[in-house]
Protein backbone atom coordinates (compact mmCIF):
# COMPACT_ATOMS: atom_id res chain seq x y z
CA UNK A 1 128.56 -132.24 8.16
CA UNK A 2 130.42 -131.01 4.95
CA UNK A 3 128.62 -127.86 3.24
CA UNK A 4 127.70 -128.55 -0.24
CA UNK A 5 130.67 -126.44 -2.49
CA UNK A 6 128.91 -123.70 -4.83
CA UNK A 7 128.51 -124.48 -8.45
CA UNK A 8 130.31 -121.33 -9.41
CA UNK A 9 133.43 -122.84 -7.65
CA UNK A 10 133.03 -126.30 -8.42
CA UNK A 11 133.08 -125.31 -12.30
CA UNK A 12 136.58 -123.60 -10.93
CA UNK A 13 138.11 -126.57 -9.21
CA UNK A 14 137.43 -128.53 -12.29
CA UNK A 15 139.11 -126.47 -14.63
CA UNK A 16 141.75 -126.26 -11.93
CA UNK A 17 141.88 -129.99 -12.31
CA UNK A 18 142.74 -129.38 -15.90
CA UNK A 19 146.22 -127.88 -14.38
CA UNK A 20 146.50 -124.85 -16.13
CA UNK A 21 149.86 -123.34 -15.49
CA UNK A 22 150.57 -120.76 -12.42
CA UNK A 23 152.52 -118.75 -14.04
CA UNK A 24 150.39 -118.36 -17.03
CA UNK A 25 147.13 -117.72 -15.29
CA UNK A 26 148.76 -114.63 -13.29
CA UNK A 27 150.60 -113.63 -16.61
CA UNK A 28 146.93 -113.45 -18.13
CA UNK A 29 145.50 -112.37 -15.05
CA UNK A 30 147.76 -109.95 -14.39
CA UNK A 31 148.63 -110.78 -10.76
CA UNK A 32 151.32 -112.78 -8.64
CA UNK A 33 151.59 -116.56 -8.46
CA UNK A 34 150.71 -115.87 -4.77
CA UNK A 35 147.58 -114.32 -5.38
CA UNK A 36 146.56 -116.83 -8.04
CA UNK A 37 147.39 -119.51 -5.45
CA UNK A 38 145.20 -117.70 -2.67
CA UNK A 39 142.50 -117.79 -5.13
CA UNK A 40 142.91 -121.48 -6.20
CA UNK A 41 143.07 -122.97 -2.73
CA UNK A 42 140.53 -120.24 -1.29
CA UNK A 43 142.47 -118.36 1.03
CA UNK A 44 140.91 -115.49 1.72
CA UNK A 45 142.23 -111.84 1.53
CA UNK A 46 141.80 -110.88 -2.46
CA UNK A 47 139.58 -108.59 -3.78
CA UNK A 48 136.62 -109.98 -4.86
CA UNK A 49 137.55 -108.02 -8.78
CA UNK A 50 140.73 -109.98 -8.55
CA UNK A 51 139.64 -113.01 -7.65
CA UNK A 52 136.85 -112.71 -11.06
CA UNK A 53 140.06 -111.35 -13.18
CA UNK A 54 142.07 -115.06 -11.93
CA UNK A 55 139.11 -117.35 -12.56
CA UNK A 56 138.29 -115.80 -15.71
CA UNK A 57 142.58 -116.07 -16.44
CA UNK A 58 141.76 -119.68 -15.62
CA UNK A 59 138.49 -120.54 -17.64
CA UNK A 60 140.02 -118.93 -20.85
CA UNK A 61 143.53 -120.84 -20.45
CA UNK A 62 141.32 -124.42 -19.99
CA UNK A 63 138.82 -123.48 -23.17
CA UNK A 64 135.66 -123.26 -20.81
CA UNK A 65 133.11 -120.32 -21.64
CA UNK A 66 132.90 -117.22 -19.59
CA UNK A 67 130.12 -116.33 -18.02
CA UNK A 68 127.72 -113.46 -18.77
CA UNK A 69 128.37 -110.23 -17.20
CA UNK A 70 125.64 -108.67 -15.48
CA UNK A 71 126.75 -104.94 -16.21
CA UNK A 72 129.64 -102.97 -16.66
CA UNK A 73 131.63 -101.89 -13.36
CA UNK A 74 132.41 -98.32 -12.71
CA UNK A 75 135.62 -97.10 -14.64
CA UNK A 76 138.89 -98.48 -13.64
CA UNK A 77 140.55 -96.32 -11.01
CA UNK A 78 144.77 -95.75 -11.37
CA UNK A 79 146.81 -93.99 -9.47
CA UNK A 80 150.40 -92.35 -10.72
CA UNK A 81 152.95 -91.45 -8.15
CA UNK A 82 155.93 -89.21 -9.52
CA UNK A 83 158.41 -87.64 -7.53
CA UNK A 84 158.14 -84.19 -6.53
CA UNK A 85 161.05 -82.48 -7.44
CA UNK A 86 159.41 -80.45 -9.83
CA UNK A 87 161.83 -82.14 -12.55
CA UNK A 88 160.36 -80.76 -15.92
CA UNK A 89 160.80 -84.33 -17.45
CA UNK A 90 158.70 -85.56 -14.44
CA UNK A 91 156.13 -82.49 -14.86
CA UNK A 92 155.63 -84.14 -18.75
CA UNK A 93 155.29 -87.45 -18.46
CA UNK A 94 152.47 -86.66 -15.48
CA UNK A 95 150.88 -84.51 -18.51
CA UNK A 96 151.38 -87.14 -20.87
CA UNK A 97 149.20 -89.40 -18.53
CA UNK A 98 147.04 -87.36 -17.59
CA UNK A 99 146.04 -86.45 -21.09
CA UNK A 100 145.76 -90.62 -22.05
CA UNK A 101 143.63 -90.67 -18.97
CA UNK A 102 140.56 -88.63 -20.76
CA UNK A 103 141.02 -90.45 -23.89
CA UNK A 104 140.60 -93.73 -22.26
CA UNK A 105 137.85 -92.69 -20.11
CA UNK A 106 139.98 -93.91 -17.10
CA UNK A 107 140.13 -91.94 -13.43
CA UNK A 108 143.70 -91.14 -13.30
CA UNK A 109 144.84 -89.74 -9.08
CA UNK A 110 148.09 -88.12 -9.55
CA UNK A 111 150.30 -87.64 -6.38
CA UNK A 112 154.37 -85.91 -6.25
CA UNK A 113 155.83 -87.72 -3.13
CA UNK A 114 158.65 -85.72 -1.95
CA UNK A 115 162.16 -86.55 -3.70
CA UNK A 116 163.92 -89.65 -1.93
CA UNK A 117 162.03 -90.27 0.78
CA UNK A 118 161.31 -93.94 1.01
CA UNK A 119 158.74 -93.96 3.78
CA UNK A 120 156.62 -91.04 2.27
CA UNK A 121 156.61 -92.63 -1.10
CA UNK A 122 155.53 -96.56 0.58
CA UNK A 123 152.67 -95.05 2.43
CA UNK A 124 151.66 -93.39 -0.38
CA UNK A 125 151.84 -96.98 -1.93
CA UNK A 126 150.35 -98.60 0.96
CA UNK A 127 146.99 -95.74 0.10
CA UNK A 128 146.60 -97.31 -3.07
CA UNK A 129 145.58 -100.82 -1.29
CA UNK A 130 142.99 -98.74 1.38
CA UNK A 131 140.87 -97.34 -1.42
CA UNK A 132 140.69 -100.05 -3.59
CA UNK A 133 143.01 -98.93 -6.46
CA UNK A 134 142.61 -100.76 -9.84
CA UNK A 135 146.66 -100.34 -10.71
CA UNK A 136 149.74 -98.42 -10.12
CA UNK A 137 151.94 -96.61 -12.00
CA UNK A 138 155.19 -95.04 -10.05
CA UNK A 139 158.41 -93.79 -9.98
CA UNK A 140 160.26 -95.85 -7.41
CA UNK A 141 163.05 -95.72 -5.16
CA UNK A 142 164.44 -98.94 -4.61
CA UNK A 143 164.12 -99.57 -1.09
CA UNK A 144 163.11 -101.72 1.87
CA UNK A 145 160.65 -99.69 2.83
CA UNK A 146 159.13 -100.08 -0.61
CA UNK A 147 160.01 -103.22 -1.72
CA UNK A 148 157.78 -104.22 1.49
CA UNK A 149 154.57 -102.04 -0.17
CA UNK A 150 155.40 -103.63 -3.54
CA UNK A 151 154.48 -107.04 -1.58
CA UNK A 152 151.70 -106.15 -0.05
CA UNK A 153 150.41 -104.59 -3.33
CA UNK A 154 150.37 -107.59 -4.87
CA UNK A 155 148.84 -109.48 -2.06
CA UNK A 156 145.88 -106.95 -2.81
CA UNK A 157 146.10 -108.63 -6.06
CA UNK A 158 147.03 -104.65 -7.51
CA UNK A 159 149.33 -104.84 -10.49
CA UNK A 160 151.93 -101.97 -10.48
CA UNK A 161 153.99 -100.53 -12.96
CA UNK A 162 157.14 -98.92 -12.79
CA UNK A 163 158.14 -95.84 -15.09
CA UNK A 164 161.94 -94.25 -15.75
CA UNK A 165 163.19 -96.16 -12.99
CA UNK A 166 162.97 -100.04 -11.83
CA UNK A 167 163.34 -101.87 -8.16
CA UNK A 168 165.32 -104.83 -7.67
CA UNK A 169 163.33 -108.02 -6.45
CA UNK A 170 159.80 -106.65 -5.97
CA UNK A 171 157.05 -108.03 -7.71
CA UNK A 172 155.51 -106.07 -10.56
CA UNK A 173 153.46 -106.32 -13.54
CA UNK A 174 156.56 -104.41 -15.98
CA UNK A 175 159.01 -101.55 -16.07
CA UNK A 176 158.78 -98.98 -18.64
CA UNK A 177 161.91 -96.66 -19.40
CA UNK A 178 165.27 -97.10 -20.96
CA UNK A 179 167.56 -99.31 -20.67
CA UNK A 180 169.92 -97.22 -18.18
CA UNK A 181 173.14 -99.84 -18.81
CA UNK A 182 172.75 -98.74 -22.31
CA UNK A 183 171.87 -95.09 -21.78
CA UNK A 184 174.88 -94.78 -19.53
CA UNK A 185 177.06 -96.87 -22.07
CA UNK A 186 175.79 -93.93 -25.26
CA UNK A 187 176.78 -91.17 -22.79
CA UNK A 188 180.27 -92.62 -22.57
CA UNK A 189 180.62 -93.68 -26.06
CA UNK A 190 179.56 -89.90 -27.11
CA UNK A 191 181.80 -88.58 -24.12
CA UNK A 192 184.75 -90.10 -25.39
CA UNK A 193 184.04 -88.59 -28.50
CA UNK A 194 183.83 -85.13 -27.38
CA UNK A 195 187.17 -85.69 -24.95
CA UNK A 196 190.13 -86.13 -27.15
CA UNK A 197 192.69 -86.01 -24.59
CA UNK A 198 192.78 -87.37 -21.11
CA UNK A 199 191.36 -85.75 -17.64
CA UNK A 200 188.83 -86.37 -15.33
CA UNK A 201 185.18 -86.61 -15.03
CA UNK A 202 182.35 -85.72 -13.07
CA UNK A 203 179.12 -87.50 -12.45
CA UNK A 204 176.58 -86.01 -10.83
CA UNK A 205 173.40 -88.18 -9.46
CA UNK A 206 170.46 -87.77 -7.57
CA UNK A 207 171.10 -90.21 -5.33
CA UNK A 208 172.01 -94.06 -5.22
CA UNK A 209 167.70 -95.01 -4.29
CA UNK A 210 167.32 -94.12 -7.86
CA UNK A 211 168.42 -97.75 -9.72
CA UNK A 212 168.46 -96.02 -12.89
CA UNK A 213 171.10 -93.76 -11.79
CA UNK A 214 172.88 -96.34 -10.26
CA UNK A 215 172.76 -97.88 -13.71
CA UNK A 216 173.80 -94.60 -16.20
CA UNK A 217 176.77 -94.71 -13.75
CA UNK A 218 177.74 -98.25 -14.14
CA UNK A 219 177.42 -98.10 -17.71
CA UNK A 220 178.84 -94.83 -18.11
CA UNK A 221 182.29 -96.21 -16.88
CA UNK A 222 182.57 -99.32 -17.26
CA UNK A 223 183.02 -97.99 -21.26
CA UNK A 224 185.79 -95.69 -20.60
CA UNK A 225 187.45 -98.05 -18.34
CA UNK A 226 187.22 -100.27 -21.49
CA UNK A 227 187.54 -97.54 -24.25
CA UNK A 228 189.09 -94.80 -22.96
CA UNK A 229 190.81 -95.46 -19.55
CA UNK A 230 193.15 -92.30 -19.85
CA UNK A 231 189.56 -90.52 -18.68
CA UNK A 232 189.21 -90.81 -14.90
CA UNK A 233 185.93 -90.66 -13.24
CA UNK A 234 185.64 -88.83 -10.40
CA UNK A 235 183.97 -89.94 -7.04
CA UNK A 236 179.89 -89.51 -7.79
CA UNK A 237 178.50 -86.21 -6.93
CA UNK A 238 174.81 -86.73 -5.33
CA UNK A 239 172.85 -83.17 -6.02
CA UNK A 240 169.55 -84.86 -4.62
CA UNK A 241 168.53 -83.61 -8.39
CA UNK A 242 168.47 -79.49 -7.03
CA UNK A 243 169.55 -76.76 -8.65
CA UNK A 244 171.29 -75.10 -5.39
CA UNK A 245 172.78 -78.12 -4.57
CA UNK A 246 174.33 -79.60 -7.83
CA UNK A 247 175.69 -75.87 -8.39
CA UNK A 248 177.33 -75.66 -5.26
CA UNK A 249 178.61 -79.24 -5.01
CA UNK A 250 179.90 -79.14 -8.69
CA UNK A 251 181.54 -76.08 -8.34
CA UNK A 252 183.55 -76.68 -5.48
CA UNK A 253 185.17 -80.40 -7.71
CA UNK A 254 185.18 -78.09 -10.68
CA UNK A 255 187.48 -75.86 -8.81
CA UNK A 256 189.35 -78.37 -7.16
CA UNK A 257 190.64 -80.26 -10.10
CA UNK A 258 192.21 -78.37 -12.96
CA UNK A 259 192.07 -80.86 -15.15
CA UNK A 260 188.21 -81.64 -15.52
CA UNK A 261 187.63 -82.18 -18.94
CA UNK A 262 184.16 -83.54 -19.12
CA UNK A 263 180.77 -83.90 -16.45
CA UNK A 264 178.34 -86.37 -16.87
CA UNK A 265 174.43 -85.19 -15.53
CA UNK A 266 172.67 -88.45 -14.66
CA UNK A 267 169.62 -87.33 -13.70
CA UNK A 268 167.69 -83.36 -13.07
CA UNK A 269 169.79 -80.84 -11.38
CA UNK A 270 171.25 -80.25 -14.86
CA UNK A 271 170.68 -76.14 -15.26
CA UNK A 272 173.21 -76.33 -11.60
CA UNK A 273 175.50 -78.11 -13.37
CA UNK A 274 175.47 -76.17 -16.50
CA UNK A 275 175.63 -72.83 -14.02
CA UNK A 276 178.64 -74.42 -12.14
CA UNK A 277 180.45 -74.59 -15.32
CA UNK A 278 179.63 -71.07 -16.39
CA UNK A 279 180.80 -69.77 -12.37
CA UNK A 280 184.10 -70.92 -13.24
CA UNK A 281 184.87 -69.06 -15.84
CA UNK A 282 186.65 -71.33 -17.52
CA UNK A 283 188.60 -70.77 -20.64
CA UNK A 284 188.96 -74.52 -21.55
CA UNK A 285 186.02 -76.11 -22.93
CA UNK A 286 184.28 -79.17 -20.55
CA UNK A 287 182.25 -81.63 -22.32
CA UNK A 288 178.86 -82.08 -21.11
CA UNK A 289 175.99 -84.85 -21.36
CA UNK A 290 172.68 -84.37 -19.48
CA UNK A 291 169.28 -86.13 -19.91
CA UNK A 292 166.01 -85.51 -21.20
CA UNK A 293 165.36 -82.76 -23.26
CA UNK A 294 163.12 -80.01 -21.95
CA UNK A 295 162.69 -76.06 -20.56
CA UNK A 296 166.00 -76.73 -18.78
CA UNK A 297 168.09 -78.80 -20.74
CA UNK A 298 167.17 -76.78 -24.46
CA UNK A 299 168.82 -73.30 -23.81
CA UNK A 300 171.70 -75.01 -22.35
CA UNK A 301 172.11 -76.79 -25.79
CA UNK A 302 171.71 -73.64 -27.87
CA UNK A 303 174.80 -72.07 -25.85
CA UNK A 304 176.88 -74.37 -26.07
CA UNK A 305 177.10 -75.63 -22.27
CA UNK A 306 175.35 -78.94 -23.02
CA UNK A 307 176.76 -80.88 -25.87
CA UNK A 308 174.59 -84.10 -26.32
CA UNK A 309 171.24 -84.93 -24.36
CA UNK A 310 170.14 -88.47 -24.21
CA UNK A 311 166.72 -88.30 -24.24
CA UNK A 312 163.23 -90.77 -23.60
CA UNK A 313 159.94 -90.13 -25.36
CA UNK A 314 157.61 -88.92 -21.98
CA UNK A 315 154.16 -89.86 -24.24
CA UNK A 316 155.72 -93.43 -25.40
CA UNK A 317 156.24 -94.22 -21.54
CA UNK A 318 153.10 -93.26 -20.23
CA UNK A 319 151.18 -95.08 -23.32
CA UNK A 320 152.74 -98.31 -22.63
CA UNK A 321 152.55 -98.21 -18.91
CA UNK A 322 149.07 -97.66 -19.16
CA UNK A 323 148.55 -99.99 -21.88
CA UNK A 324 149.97 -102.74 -19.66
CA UNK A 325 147.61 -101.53 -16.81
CA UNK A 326 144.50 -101.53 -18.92
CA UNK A 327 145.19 -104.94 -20.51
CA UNK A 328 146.78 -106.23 -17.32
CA UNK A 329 149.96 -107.60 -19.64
CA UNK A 330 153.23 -107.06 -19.25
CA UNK A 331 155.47 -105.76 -21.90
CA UNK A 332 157.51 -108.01 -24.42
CA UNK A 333 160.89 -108.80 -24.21
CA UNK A 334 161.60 -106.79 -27.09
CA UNK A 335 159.61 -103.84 -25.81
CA UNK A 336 161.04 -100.80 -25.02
CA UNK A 337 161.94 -96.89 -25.07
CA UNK A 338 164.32 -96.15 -27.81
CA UNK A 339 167.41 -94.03 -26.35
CA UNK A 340 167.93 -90.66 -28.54
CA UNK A 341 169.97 -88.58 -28.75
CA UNK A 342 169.77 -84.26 -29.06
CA UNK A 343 172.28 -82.07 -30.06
CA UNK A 344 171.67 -78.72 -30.56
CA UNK A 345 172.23 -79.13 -34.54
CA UNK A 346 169.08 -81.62 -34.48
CA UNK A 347 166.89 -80.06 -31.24
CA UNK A 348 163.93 -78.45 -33.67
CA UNK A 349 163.05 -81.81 -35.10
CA UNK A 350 161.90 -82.38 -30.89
């Protein structure tokens, strides 16, 4: 004997029958096209709050009245991973959140997962899906390892967000930061600028987990190749974004190639770089361009040591990746983080 089908979910299945897009009902819910599928064909295995944000996604695409709410649920519940290198641009954008958090009224958990270490930072993702988190916002590492968590995230029908740095392939609800082609691209343009002969250059990363590294560096050379391919770029230097270790690692190239004209700081790790270049002792000027502008970067500038910093607004970021996890949206195209640039003759305007 067939069990009669609740009215609640008949009213569903006919405004299913209406054949409302899949995509656009998880755009407006917020979720994958898996999850709104689960929920469509009754599946099994979404939270019950997801499964009201998808047929509400549906009733409002097909014109059909929502129903009442009974009362309003306890405040939405977001947790912010951030890697714990103890980066100061890192330190502020966690501020930056955290402050948003008490204006919205929302319960922000904040968590520093140890610097590249993919399996720390996916069960740390995995966490969010055991107590029931209402969104994500993290700074990723683009890795199995989480790529897999990113899944199974969104299974849990839990929209994340990615901040300052993006994954390849995983399934998320946006990515807030810079474009690092670009930002990479500037940092050339402005390093040819500063370089009027040719030499080498250094680049010094954090590591190749971080795809917005990856990216500065692409960018940063495929311009000189184009512009200015009398500059060579040296092999990348990986500094795991520590003072000790971008010191000692720069100052061993810096020593072992005379002709060094200019060094290129991708990521943190950039008060080792600027130290290496004082070490030496150098009576030639090198050219350097760091990122973000902060404690370390600003009496680097003042000296002389940094030239340019290409900097991202910290408050910017963390508005719109929480605005796209209160609203459940992602961003526009045409959305982003403006890339600026300080110098030290325009650094008390920051």
């Amino acid at each position: 004997m067939t069990s009669a089908v609740p009215a609640d979910r008949q009213e569903l299945l006919a405004a299913v029958a209406r054949k409302p897009r899949v995509a656009d009902v998880a755009a407006r819910a917020g979720v994958s096209t898996a999850t709104v599928d689960r929920v469509i064909n009754g599946r099994g295995g979404v939270r019950q709050r997801t499964v009201t944000r998808v047929e509400e996604a549906i009733r409002s695409i097909v014109g059909i009245d929502q129903p009442a709410r009974i009362a309003d649920g306890p405040l939405p519940r977001f947790d912010v991973i951030l890697a714990g290198d103890g980066a100061q641009s890192v330190k502020a954008l966690a501020e930056a959140l955290g402050d948003l958090g008490a204006v919205h009224g929302l319960r922000l958990e904040v968590d520093f997962v140890e610097l590249m270490n993919p399996a720390a930072l996916a069960a740390r993702l995995r966490r969010c899906i055991a107590h029931d988190s209402d969104g994500v916002i993290v700074q990723v590492l683009d890795h199995a390892l989480v790529r897999d968590a990113f899944d199974a995230l969104a299974q849990a029908g839990i929209p994340v967000v990615t901040v300052l740095t993006d994954i390849a392939g995983a399934d998320r609800l946006a990515y807030v930061g810079l474009d690092n082609r670009a930002a990479g691209r500037t940092a050339g343009f402005l390093m040819g600028g500063l370089c009027p002969g040719p030499g080498k250059l250094a680049v010094v990363w954090a590591g190749q987990l971080y795809r917005s590294h990856e990216e500065r560096d692409a960018g940063f050379r495929s311009y000189l190749r184009n512009e200015r391919p009398e500059l060579e770029c040296l092999e990348v230097i990986t500094g795991v974004d520590k003072h000790k270790v971008t010191r000692a690692r720069l100052g061993e190239i810096i020593a072992g190639h005379t002709d060094i004209v200019g060094i290129y700081c991708v990521g943190a790790g950039v008060a080792g770089a600027a130290d290496a270049v004082r070490d030496a002792g150098l009576e030639r000027p090198i050219a350097m361009i760091a990122h973000n502008f902060n404690a370390d970067t600003r009496p680097y500038l003042l000296s002389g040591t940094i030239h340019a910093v290409i900097h991202q607004n910290m408050t910017r970021i963390a508005t719109l990746a929480l605005d796209c996890l209160r609203t459940r949206q992602a961003l526009p195209g045409h959305v982003g983080i403006p890339i600026e640039i300080v110098t030290r003759e325009n650094m008390m305007y920051r």
